[in-house]
Protein backbone atom coordinates (compact mmCIF):
# COMPACT_ATOMS: atom_id res chain seq x y z
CA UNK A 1 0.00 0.00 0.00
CA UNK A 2 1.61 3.51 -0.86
CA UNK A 3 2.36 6.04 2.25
CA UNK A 4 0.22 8.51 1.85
CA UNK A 5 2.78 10.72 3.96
CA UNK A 6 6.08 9.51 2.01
CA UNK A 7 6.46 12.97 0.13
CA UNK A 8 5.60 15.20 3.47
CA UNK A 9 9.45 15.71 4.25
CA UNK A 10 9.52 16.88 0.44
CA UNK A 11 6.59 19.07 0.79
CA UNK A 12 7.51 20.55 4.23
CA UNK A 13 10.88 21.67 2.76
CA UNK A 14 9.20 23.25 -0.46
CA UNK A 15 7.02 25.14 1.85
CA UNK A 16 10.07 26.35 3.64
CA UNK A 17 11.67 27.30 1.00
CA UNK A 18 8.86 29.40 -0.17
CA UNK A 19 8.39 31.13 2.82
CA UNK A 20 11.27 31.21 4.52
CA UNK A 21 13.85 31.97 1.90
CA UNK A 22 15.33 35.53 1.61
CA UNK A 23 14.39 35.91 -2.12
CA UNK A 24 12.82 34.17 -4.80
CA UNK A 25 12.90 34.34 -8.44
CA UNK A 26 9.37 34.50 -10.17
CA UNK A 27 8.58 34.53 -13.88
CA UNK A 28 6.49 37.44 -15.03
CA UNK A 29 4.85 37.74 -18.47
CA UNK A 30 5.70 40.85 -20.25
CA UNK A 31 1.84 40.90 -22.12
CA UNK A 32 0.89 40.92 -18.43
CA UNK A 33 2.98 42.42 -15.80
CA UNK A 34 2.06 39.76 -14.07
CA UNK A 35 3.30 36.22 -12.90
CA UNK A 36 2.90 33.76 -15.58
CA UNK A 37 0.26 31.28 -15.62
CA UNK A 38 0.31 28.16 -17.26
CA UNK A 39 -2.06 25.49 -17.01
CA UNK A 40 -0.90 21.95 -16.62
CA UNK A 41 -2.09 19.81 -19.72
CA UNK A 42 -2.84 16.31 -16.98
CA UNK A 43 -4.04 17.91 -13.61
CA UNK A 44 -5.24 21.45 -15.26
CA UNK A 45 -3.45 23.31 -12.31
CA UNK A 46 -3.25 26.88 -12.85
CA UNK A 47 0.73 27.24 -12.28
CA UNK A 48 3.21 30.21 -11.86
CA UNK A 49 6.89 29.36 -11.60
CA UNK A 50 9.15 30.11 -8.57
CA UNK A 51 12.85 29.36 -8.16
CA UNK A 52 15.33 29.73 -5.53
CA UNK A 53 18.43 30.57 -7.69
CA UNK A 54 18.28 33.24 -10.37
CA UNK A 55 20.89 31.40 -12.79
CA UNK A 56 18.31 28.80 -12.16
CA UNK A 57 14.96 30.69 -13.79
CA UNK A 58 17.61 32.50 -16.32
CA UNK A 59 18.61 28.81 -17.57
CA UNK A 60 14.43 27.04 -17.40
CA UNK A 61 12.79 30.08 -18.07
CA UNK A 62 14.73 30.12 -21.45
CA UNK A 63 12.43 26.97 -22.89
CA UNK A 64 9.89 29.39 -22.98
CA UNK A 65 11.25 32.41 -24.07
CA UNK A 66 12.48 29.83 -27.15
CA UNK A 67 8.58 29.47 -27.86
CA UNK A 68 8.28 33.40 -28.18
CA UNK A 69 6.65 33.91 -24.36
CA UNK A 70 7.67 37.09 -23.70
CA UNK A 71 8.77 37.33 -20.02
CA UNK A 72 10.92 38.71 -17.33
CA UNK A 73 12.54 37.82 -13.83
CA UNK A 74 11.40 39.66 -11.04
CA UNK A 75 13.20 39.38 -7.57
CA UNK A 76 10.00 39.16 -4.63
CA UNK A 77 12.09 39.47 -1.26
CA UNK A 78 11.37 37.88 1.96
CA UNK A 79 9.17 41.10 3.27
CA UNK A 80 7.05 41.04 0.31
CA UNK A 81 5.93 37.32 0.11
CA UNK A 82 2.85 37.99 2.22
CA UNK A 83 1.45 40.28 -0.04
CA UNK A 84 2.90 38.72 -3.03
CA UNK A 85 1.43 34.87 -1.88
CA UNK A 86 -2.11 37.11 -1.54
CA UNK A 87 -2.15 38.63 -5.25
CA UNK A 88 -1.51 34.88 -6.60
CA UNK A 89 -4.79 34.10 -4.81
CA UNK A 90 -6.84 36.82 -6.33
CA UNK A 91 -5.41 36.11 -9.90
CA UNK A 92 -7.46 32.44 -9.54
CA UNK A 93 -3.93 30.68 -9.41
CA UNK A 94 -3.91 28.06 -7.35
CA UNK A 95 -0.33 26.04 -7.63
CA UNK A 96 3.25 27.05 -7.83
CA UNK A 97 5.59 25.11 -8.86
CA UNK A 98 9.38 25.75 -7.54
CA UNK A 99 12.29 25.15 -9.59
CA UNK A 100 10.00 23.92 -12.21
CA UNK A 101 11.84 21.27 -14.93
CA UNK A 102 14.63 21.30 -12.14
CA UNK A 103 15.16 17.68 -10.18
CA UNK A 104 14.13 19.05 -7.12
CA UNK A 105 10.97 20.49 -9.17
CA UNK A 106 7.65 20.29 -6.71
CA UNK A 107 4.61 21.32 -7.26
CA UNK A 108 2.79 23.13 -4.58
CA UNK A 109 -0.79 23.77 -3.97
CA UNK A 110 -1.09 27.71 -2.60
CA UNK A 111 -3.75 26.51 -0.42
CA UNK A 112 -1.03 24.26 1.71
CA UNK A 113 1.30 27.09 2.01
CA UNK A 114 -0.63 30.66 2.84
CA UNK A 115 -4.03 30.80 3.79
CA UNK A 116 -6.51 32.52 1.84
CA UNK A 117 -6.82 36.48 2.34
CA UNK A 118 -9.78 37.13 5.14
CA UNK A 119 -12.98 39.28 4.03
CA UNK A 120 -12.30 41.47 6.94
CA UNK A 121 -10.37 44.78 6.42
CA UNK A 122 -9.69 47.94 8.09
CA UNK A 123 -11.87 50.77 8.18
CA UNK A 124 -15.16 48.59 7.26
CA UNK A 125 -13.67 48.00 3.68
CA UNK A 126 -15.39 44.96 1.91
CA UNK A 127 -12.94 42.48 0.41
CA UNK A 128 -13.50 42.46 -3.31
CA UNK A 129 -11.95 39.62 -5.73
CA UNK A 130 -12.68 38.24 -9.19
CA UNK A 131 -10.33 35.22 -9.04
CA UNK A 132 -12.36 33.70 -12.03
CA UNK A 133 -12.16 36.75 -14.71
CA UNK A 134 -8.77 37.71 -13.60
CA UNK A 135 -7.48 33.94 -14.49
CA UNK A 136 -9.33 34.20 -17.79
CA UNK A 137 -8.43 37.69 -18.81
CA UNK A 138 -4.26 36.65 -18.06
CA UNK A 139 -4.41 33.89 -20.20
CA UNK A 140 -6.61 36.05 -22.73
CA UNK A 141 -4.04 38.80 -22.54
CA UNK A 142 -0.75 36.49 -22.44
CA UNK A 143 -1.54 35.11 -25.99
CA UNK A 144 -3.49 38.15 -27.72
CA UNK A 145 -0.29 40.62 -26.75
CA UNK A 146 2.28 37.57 -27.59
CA UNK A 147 0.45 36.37 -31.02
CA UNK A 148 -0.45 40.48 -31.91
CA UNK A 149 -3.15 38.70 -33.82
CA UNK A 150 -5.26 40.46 -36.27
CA UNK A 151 -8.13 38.47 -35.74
CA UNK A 152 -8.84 36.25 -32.87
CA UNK A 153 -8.94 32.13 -32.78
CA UNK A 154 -12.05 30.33 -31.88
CA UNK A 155 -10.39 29.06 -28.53
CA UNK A 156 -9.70 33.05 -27.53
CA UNK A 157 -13.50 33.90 -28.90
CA UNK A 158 -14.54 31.56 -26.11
CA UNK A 159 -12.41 33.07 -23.68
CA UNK A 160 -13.33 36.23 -24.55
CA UNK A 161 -16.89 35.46 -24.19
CA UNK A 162 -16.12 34.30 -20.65
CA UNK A 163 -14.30 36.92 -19.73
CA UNK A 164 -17.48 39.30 -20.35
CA UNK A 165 -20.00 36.45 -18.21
CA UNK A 166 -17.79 36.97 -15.39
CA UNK A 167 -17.66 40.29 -15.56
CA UNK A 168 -21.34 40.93 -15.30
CA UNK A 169 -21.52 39.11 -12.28
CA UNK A 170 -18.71 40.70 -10.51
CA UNK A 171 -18.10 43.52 -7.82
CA UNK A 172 -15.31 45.67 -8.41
CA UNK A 173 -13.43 48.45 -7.07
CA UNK A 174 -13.45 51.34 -8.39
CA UNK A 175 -11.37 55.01 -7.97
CA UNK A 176 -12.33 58.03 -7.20
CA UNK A 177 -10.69 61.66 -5.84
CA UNK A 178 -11.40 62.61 -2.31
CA UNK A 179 -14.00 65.45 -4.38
CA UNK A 180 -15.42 62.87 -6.10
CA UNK A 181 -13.43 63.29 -9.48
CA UNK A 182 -12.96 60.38 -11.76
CA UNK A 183 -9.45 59.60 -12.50
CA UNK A 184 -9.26 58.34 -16.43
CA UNK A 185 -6.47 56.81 -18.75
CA UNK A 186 -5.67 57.84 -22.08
CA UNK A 187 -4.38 55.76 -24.65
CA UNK A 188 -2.00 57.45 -27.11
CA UNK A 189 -5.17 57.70 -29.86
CA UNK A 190 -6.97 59.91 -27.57
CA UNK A 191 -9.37 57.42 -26.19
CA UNK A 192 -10.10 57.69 -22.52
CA UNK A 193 -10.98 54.57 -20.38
CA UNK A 194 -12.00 54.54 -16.66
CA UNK A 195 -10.27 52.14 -14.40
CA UNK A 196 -11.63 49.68 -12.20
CA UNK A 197 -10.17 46.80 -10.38
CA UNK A 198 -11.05 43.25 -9.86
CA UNK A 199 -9.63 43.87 -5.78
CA UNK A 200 -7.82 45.91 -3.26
CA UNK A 201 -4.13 44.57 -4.10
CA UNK A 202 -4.66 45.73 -7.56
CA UNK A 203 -6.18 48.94 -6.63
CA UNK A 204 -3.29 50.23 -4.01
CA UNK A 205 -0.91 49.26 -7.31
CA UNK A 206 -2.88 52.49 -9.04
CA UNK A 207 -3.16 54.45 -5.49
CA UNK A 208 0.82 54.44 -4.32
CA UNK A 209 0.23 57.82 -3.32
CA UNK A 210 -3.28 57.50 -1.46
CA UNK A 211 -4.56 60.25 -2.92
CA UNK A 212 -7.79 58.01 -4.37
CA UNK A 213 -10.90 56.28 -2.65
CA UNK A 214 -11.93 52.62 -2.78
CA UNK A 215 -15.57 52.59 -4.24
CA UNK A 216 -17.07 49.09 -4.27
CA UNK A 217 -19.72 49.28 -7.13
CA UNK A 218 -21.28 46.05 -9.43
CA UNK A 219 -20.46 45.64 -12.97
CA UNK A 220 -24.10 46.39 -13.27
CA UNK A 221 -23.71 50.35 -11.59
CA UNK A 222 -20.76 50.65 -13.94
CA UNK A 223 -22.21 52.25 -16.53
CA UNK A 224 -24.01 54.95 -13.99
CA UNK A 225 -20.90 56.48 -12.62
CA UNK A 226 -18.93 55.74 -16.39
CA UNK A 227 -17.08 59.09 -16.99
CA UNK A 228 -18.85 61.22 -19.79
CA UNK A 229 -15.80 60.72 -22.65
CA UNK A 230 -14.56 57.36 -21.89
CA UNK A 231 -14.86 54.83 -24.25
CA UNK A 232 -15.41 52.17 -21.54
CA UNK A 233 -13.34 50.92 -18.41
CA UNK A 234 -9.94 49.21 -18.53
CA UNK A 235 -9.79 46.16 -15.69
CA UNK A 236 -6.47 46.38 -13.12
CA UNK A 237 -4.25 48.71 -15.72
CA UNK A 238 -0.89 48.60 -13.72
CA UNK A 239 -1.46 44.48 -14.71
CA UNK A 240 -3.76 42.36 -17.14
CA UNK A 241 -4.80 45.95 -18.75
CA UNK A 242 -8.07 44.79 -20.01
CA UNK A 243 -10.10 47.37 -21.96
CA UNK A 244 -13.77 46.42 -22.05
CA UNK A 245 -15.87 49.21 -24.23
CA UNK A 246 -19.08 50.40 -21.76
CA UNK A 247 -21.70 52.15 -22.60
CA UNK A 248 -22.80 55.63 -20.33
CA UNK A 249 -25.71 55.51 -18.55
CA UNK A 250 -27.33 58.30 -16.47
CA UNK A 251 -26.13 58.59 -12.68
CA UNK A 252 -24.38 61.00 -10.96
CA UNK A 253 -21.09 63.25 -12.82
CA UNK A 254 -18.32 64.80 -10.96
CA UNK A 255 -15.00 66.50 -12.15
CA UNK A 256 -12.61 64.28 -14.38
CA UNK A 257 -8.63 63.95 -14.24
CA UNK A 258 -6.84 62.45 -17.36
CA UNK A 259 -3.79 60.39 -16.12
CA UNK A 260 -1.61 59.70 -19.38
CA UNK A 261 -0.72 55.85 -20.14
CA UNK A 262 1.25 54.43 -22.72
C-alpha cells in the first residue's frame, strides 16, 4: 500500500523554501505584468513558476522564451511574500511550482502554504476579488499581446466570451478623488478609459500615493458612474490591462482627471 505521507518531508521543505527563503525568483509575463500562468495539460493546475536561484529561472525560463513567451525575472524578497502569496490568490492561481523542470521540481498547492486572504479589512472595507475573470483575462491577454493577432482564434472567442460572463456578475473596485473626481487613462489615440479593479491589491498598485478612494460598485452600476468621454473601463491597468468598451448611462457626474498611459 503507498504512504500517503512519504512525500511530506519533500513538501515541508518546499514550503520552507517558499516562505522562509530571503528571495525568490518569479517569472512574469511581459503581455501581463504579471506572474505567468500556465495550465498543466494532466491535472489542469493553474501554475506560476518560482525558483530559488536566479541562474536557475535564467537557464528554465529560457524553454519558454524559445517558444516566443515574452517574459521577465522579477526578484520578490522575503518582506514582500505575504502580499505577493495574496495577489496569486486573487489572480485564480492556485499552484506554484518551484524550480519547475529542475530535479528538485515540486509542485505546490497555494492553499497548503498561505491561507486565503480574510474578508475582513480595516476601516469597514469589503474584500473584493474576481479570481475567475482575472485567471481568464491573463491567459486572454498572455496570448493576444504575444500572437499580436489580427483576428482572434475560436479558442480566444470563447475566452473572450467568458471573460465578459464573469464580468457581469462581478463587484469591483473602483477610484475616485477625495471630491469625487474620476481619474481616467488615455491611450495614445486619444481614447479615454475609466479604471476599475477586480480587488484591493490591484487597486493600491494604481493608489501608491493615497490620494484616491476605494468605491465598491457592481459591474451592473458601472455604466451609472462611467465618466462622460470614456470609451469604456480598462480592468487592473498597472497588470492584465483589459479594456472592455461600456456604454454611459445616467447617474451621478463629478469632475474628471486624465492620467496619461502608454
Amino acid at each position: 500500500m503507498e504512504n500517503k505521507n512519504a512525500m511530506q518531508p519533500e513538501k515541508q521543505a518546499a514550503i520552507r523554501i517558499l516562505s522562509k527563503s530571503e528571495e525568490l525568483y518569479v517569472l512574469i509575463s511581459l503581455c501581463t505584468k504579471m506572474p505567468f500562468v500556465m495550465c498543466d495539460p494532466e491535472t489542469f493546475d493553474d501554475e506560476i513558476f518560482i525558483y530559488e536561484k536566479e541562474e536557475d529561472i535564467k537557464r528554465e525560463g529560457k524553454r519558454f522564451v524559445d517558444q516566443k513567451i515574452p517574459l521577465q525575472i522579477a526578484k520578490v524578497a522575503r518582506k514582500d511574500f505575504l502580499n505577493f502569496y495574496a495577489n496569486v490568490f486573487t489572480m485564480g492561481v492556485n499552484c506554484v511550482v518551484l524550480n519547475g523542470y529542475m530535479p528538485d521540481m515540486f509542485k505546490l498547492q497555494l492553499s497548503e502554504m498561505v491561507k486565503k486572504p480574510g474578508q475582513k479589512l480595516p476601516n469597514g472595507q469589503i474584500w473584493v476579488e474576481n479570481p475567475g475573470l482575472h485567471l481568464t483575462a491573463l491567459y486572454f491577454m498572455q496570448e493576444v499581446r504575444r500572437q499580436k493577432l489580427s483576428e482572434l482564434t475560436d479558442e480566444l472567442k470563447e475566452m473572450q466570451e467568458e471573460i465578459l460572463a464573469d464580468y457581469e456578475k462581478g463587484t469591483y473596485v473602483a477610484a475616485v478623488h477625495e471630491n469625487n473626481g474620476i481619474p481616467l487613462l488615455k491611450q495614445k489615440n486619444g481614447d479615454v478609459f475609466q479604471p476599475v479593479f477586480t480587488d484591493i491589491l490591484e487597486f493600491g498598485k494604481f493608489n501608491k500615493d493615497n490620494q484616491l478612494k476605494a468605491v465598491i460598485v457592481t459591474a451592473a452600476k458601472i455604466p451609472e458612474i462611467l465618466a462622460e468621454d470614456a470609451k469604456g473601463v480598462v480592468i487592473n491597468p498597472f497588470g492584465v490591462n483589459l479594456q472592455l468598451p461600456i456604454t454611459k448611462r445616467p447617474g451621478k457626474k463629478g469632475p474628471e482627471r486624465e492620467q496619461e498611459k502608454e
